[in-house]
Protein backbone atom coordinates (compact mmCIF):
# COMPACT_ATOMS: atom_id res chain seq x y z
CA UNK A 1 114.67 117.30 117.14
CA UNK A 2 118.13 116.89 116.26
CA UNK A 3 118.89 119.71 114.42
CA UNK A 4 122.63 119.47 115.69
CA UNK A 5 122.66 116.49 112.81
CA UNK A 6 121.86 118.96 109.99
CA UNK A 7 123.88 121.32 107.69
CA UNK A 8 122.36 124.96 107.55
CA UNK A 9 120.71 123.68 104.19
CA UNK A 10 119.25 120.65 105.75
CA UNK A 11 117.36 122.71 108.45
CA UNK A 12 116.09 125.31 106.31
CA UNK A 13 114.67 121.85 104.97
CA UNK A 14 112.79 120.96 107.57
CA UNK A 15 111.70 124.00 108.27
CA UNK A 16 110.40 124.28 104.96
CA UNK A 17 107.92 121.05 105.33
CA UNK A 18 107.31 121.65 109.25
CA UNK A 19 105.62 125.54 107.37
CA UNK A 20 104.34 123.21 104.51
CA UNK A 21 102.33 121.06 106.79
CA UNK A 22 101.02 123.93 108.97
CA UNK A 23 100.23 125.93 106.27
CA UNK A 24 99.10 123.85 103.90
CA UNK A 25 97.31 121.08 105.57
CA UNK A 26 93.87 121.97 106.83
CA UNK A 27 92.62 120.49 110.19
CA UNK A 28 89.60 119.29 108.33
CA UNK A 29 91.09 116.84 105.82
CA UNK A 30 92.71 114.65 108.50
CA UNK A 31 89.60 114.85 109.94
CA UNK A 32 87.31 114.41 106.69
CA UNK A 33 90.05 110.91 106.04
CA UNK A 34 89.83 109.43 109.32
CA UNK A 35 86.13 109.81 109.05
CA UNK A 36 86.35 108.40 104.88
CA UNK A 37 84.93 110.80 104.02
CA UNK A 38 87.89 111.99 101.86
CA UNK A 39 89.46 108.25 101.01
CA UNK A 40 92.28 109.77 98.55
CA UNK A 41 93.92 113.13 99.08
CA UNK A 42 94.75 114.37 95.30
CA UNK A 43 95.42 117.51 96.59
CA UNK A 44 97.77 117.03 99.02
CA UNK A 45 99.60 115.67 96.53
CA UNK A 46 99.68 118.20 94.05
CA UNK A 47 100.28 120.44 96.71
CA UNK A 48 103.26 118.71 97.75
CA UNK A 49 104.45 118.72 93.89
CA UNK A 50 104.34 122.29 93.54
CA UNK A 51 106.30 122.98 96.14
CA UNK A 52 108.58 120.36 95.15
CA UNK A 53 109.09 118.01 98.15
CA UNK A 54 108.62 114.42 96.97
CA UNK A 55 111.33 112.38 95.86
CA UNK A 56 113.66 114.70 97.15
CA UNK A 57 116.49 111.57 96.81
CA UNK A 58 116.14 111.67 93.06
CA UNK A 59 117.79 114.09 90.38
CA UNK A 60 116.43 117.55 89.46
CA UNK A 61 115.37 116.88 85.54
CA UNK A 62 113.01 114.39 87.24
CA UNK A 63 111.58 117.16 89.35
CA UNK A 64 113.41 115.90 92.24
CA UNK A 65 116.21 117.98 94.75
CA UNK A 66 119.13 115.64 93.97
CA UNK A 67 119.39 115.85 97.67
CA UNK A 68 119.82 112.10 100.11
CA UNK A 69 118.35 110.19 103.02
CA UNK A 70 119.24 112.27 105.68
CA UNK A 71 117.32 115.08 103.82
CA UNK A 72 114.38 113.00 103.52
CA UNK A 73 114.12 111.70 106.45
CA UNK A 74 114.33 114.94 108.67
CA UNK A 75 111.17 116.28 106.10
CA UNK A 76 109.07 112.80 106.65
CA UNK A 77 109.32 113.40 110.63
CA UNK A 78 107.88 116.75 110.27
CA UNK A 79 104.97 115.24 107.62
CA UNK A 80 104.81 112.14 110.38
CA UNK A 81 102.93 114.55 113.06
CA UNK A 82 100.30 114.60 110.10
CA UNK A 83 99.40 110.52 110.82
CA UNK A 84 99.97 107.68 108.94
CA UNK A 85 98.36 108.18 105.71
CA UNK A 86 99.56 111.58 104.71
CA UNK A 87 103.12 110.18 105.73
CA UNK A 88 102.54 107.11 103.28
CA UNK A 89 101.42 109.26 100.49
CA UNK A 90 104.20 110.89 100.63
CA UNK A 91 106.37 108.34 100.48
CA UNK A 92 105.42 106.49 97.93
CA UNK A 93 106.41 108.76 95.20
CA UNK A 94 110.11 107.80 97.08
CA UNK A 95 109.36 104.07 97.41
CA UNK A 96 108.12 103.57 93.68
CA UNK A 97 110.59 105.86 92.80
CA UNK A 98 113.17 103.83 94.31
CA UNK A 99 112.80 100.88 92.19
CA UNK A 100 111.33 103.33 88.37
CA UNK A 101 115.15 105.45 89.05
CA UNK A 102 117.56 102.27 89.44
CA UNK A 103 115.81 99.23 87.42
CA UNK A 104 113.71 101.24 84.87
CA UNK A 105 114.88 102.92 81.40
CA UNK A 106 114.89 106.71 80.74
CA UNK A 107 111.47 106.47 78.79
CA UNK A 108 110.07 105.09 82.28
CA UNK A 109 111.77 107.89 84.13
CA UNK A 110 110.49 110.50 81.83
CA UNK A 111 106.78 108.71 81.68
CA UNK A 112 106.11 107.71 85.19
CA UNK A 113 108.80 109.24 87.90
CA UNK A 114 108.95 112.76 86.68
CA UNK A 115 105.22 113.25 86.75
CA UNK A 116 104.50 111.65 89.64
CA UNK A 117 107.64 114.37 91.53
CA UNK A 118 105.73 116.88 90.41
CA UNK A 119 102.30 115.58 91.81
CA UNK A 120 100.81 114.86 88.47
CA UNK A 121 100.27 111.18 88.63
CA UNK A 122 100.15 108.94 91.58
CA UNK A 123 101.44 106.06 92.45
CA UNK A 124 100.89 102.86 94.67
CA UNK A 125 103.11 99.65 95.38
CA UNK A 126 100.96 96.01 94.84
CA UNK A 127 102.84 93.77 96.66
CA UNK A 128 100.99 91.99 99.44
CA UNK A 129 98.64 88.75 98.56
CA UNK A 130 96.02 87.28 100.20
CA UNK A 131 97.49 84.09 100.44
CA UNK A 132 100.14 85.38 102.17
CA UNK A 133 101.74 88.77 103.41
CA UNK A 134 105.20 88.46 104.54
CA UNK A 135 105.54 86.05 102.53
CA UNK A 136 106.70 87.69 99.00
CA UNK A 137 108.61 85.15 97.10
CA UNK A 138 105.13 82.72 96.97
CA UNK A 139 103.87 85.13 94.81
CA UNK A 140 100.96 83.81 92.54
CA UNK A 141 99.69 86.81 90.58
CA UNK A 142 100.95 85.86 86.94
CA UNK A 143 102.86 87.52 84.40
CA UNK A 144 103.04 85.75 80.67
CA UNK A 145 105.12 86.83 77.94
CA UNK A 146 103.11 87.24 74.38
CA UNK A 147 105.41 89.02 71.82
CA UNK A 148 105.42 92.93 72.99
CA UNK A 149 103.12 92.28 75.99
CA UNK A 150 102.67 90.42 78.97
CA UNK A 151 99.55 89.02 80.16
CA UNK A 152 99.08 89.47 83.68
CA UNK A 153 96.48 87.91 85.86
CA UNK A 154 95.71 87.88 89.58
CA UNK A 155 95.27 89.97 92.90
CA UNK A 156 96.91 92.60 95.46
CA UNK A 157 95.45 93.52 98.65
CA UNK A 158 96.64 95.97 101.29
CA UNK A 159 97.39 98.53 98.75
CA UNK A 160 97.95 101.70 99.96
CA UNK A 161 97.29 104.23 97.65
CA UNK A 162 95.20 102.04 95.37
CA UNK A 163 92.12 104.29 95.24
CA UNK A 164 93.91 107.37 93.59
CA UNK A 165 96.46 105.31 91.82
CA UNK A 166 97.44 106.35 88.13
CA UNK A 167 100.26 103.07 88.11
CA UNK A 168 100.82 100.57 90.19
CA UNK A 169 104.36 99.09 90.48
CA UNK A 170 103.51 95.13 90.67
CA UNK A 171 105.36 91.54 91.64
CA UNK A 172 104.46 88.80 89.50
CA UNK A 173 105.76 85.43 88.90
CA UNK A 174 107.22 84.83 85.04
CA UNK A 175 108.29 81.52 85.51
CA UNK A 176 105.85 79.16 87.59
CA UNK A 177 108.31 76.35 87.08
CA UNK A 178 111.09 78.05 88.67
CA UNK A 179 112.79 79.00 92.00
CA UNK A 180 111.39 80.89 94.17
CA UNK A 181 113.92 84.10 94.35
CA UNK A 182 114.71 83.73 90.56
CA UNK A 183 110.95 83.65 89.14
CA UNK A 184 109.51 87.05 89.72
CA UNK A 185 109.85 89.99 88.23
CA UNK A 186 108.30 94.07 88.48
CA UNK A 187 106.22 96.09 86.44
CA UNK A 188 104.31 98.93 86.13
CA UNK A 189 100.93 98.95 85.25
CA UNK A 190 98.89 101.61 84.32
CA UNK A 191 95.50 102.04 85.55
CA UNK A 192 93.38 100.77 82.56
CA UNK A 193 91.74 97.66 81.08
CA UNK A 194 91.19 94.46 82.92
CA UNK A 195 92.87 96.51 86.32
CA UNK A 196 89.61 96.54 88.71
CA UNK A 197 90.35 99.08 92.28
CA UNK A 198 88.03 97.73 95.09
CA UNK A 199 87.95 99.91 97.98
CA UNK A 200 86.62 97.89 100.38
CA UNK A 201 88.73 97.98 103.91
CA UNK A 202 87.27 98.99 107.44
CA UNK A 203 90.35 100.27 108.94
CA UNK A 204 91.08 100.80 112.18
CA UNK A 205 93.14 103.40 111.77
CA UNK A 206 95.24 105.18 108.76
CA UNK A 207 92.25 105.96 106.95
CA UNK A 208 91.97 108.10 104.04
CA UNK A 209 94.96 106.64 101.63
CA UNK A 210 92.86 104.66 99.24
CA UNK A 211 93.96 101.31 100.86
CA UNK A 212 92.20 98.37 98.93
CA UNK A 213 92.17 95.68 96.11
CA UNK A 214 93.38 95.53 92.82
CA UNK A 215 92.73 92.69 90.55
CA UNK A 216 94.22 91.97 87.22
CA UNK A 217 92.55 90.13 84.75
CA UNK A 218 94.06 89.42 81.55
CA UNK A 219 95.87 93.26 81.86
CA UNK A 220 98.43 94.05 78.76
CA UNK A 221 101.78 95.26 80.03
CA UNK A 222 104.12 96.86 77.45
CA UNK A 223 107.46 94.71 77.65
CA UNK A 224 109.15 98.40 77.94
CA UNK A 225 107.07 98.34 81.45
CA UNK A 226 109.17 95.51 82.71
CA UNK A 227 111.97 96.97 86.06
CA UNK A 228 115.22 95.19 86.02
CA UNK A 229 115.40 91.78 83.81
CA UNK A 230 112.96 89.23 83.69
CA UNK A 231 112.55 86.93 86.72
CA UNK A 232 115.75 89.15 88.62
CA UNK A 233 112.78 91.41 90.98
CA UNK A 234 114.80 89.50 93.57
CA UNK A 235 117.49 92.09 93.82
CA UNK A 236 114.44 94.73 93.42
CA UNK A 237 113.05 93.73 96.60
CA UNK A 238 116.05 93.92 98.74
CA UNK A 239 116.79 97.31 97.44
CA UNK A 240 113.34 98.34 97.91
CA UNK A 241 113.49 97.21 102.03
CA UNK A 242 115.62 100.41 101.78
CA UNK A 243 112.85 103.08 100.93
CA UNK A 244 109.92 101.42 102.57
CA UNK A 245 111.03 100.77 106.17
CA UNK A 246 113.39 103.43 106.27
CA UNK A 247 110.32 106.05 105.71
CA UNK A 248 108.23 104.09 107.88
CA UNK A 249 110.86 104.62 110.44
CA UNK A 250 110.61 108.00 109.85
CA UNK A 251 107.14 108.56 109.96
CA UNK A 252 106.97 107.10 113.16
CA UNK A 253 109.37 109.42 114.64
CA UNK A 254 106.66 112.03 113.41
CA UNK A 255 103.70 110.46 115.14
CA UNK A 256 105.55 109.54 118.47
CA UNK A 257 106.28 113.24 118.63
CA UNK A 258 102.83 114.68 118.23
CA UNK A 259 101.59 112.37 120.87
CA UNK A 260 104.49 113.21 123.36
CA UNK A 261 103.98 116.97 122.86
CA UNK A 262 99.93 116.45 122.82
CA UNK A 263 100.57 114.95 126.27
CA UNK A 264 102.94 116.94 127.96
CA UNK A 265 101.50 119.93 126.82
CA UNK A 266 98.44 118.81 128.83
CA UNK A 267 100.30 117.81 132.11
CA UNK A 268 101.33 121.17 132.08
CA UNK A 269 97.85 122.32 132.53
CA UNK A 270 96.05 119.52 134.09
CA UNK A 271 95.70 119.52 137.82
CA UNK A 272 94.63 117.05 140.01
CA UNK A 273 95.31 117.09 144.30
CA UNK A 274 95.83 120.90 144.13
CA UNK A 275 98.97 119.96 141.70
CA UNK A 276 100.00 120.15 138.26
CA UNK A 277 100.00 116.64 137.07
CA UNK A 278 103.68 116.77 135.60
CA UNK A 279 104.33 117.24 138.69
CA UNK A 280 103.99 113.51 139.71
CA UNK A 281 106.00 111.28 139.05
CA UNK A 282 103.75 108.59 137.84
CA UNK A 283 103.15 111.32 135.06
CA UNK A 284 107.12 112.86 134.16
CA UNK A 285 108.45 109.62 134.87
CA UNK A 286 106.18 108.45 131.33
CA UNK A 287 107.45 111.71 129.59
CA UNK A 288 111.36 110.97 130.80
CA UNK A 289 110.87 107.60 128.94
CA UNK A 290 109.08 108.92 125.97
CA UNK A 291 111.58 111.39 125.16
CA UNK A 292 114.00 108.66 125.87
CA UNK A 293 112.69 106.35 123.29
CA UNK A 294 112.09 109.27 120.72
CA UNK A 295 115.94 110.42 121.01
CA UNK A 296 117.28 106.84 120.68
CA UNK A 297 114.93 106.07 118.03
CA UNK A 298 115.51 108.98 115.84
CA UNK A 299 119.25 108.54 116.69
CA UNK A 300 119.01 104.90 115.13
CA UNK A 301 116.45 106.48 112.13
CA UNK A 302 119.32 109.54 111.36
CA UNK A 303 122.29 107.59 111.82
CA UNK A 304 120.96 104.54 109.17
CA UNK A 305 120.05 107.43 106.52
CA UNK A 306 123.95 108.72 107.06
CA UNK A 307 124.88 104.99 106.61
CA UNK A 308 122.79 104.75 103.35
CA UNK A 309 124.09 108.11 102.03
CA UNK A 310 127.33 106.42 102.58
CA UNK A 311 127.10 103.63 100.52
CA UNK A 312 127.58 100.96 103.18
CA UNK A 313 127.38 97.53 101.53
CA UNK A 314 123.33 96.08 100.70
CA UNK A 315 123.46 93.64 103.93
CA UNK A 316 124.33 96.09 106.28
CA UNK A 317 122.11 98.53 104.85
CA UNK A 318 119.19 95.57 105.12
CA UNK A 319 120.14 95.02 108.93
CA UNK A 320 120.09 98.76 110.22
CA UNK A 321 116.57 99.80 107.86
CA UNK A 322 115.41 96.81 109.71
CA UNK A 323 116.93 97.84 113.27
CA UNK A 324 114.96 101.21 112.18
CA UNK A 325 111.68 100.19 111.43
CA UNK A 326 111.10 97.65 114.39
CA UNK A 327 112.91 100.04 116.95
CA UNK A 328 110.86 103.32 115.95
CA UNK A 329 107.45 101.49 115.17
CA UNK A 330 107.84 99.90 118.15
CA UNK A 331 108.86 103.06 120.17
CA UNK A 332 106.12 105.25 118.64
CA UNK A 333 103.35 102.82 119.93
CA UNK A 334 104.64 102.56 123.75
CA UNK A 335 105.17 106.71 123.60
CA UNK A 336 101.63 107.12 122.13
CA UNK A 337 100.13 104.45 124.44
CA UNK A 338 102.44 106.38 127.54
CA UNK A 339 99.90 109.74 126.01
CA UNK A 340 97.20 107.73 126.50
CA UNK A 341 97.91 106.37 130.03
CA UNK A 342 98.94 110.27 131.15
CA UNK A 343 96.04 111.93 129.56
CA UNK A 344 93.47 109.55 131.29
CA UNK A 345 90.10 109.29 130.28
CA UNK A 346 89.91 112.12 128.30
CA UNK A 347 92.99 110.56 125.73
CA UNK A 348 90.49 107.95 124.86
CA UNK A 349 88.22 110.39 123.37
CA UNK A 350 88.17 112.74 120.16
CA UNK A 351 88.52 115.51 122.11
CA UNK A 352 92.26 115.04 121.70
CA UNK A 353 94.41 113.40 118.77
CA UNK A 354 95.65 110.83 120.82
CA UNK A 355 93.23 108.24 119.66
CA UNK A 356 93.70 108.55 116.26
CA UNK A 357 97.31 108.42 116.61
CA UNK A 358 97.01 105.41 118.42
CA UNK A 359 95.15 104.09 115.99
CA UNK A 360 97.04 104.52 112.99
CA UNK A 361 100.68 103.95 114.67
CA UNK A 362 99.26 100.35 115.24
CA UNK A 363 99.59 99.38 111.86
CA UNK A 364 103.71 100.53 111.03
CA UNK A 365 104.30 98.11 113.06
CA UNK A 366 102.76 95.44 110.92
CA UNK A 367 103.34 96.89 107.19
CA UNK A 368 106.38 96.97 105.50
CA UNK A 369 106.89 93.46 106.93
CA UNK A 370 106.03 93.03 110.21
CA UNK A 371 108.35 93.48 113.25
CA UNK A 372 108.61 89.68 113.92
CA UNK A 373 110.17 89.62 110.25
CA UNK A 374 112.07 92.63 111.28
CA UNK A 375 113.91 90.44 113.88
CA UNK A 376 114.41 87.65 111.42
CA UNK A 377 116.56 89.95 108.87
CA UNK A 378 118.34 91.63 111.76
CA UNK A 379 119.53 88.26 113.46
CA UNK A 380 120.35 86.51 110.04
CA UNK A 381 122.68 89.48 108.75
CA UNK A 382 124.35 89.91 112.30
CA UNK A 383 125.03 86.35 112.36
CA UNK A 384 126.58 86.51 108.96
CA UNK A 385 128.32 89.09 109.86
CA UNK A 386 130.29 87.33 112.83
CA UNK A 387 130.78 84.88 110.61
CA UNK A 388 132.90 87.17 108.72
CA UNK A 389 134.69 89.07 111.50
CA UNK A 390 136.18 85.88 113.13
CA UNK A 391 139.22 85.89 111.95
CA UNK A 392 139.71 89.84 112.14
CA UNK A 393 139.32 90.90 116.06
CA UNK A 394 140.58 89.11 119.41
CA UNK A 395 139.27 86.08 120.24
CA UNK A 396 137.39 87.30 123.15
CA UNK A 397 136.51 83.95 124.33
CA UNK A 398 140.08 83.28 125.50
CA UNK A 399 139.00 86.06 128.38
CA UNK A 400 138.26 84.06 131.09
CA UNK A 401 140.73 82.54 134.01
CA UNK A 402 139.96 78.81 132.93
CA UNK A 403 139.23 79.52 129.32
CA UNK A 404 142.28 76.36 128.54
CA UNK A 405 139.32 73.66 130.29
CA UNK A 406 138.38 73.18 126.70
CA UNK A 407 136.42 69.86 128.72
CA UNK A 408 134.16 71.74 130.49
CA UNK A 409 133.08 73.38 126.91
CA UNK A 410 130.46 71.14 125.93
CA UNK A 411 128.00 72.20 122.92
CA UNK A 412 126.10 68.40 122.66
């Protein structure tokens, strides 16, 4: 870990969740969730309430720490050894949080983000359709204004959380007629008349967090319940990319841990040709590159909280939450895969973690918008980027002996 990155107050922090989750986390609920038989946690998250470490970003009268990114993310590596689901469910007290503490009023703060801190209600995000997943601005779930209310009809799927859910924060479109980015707009919806919960996922992995389907049928929202401005969830979204890959990110730097110290731990001990196995290369060679990938991916995870914190402008904050996700999701899934391949056989049974955690770090790499969108956002913003910087640094095309054969430059 890279405690060398934290002030005193930061580590004492960390070491506050790394004693939470070893205290207060019994072996037999990640067991009893990967097996469904527990399919929402309510007492993890009360637990976590009490002792005051969700929404840590947001300010004390809502039950928060008043405390910033780098904070949270050194505490969501430490609840990442946990798996997947315990990671999300923490963080989505931060990610509907995110969008309740900039686009909603101070009733909705009082009503929905203070209770939820303190592990009192709970909360899931309804964003993905079945018509499409990446694909949020063809949104078809409805939203009509009548008077005080609006009516809102249609479906979510994927939603994590959706089980236990008090509220759901929700996308829907509020004017079919008009463009795609300025049409939708956010709500949040209590749990209540004409909002059906359908549990009904096999997963493969990340079991346990109430993932299912929530359909809406004819479902009165209080106009106080809209975020933001009608048909402006546009600007929502983008600020929301901030909150859900970034704690992906750092979830993932949780996970790839416990399956690089699960698996060194046993080359240590396993021998095979009257030798240690870490003693073979084919073996440490797999750990030098996991620890590799873990340092450079929580150095790219820390240093885009610190850029956050800083107040870096939105499309440079977009680019590097994107840089984060795809780089750790991506380097969590070769390290656990490198556990596999050193453990052997015995990885691929239940007689070690390594399974499960191979398991559930398959899906980060999908949610949250998928890596392949990942790359789109990152290219787009660089590009516009260079765009900008052309007149401000040396040309360094001119670099070359016969950079003047402006002939021999042919772009057709």
């Amino acid at each position: 870990m890279f405690d060398f990155l934290l002030t005193s107050e930061q580590k004492l922090l960390q070491e506050e969740a790394a004693r939470f989750v070893k205290e207060k986390v019994p072996k037999q609920l990640i067991l009893a969730m990967d097996e469904e038989k527990v399919i929402y946690p309510k007492e993890y998250l009360m637990d976590l309430g009490q002792a005051r470490l969700l929404g840590l970003r947001f300010a004390e009268r809502y039950s928060g720490r008043g405390l910033q990114w780098v904070d949270e993310v050194s505490v969501l590596e430490e609840i990442g050894v946990l798996g997947t689901s315990l990671a999300c469910l923490y963080s989505l007290p931060s990610i509907v949080g995110e969008a309740i503490n900039h686009f909603g009023s101070e009733v909705l703060k009082d009503r929905y983000l203070k209770p939820t801190l303190e592990g009192k209600l709970y909360t899931a995000e309804a964003l993905t359709e079945p018509r499409g997943g990446s694909d949020f601005f063809g949104a078809t779930t409805l939203a009509r204004r009548e008077g005080d209310v609006y009516i809102l009809n249609g479906q979510k799927r994927f939603v994590v959380g959706a089980e236990g859910a008090d509220y759901f924060m929700v996308y829907a479109k509020t004017d079919p007629e008009g463009p795609a980015h300025q049409s939708i707009s956010a709500f949040i919806v209590d749990r209540g008349p004409g909002v059906e919960v359908e549990h009904i996922y096999g997963l493969m992995g990340t079991r346990g967090g109430g993932a299912g389907r929530v359909v809406f049928k004819d479902v009165k929202v209080p106009a106080e319940n809209l975020l933001g401005v009608e048909n402006g969830a546009a600007d929502i979204f983008y600020q929301m990319m901030i909150p859900e890959r970034l704690t992906s990110a750092a979830g993932a730097l949780g996970m790839a841990r416990a399956a690089l110290e699960v698996a060194s731990d046993y080359s240590t001990r396993r021998k095979a040709f009257g030798r240690k196995i870490k003693d073979f290369q084919g073996v440490n060679f797999k750990v030098a590159d996991s620890i590799t990938r873990l340092d450079a991916a929580r150095s790219l995870v820390y240093t885009t909280a610190r850029a956050v914190d800083s107040g870096v402008p939105g499309h440079v904050a977009r680019r590097l939450v994107s840089e984060a996700k795809k780089f750790a999701t991506d380097s969590a899934w070769a390290v656990v895969n490198d556990g596999m391949q050193i453990m052997g056989g015995i990885g691929y049974t239940n007689v070690f973690p390594i399974e499960r955690l191979l398991r559930d770090i398959r899906l980060i790499m999908i949610w949250t918008g998928t890596n392949e969108v990942m790359n789109l956002i990152i290219q787009h913003e660089y590009y516009k980027e260079r765009r900008g910087n052309l007149q401000c640094h040396r040309s360094l095309e001119e670099d070359a002996v016969n950079a003047h054969l402006t002939e021999e430059k042919v772009y057709e």
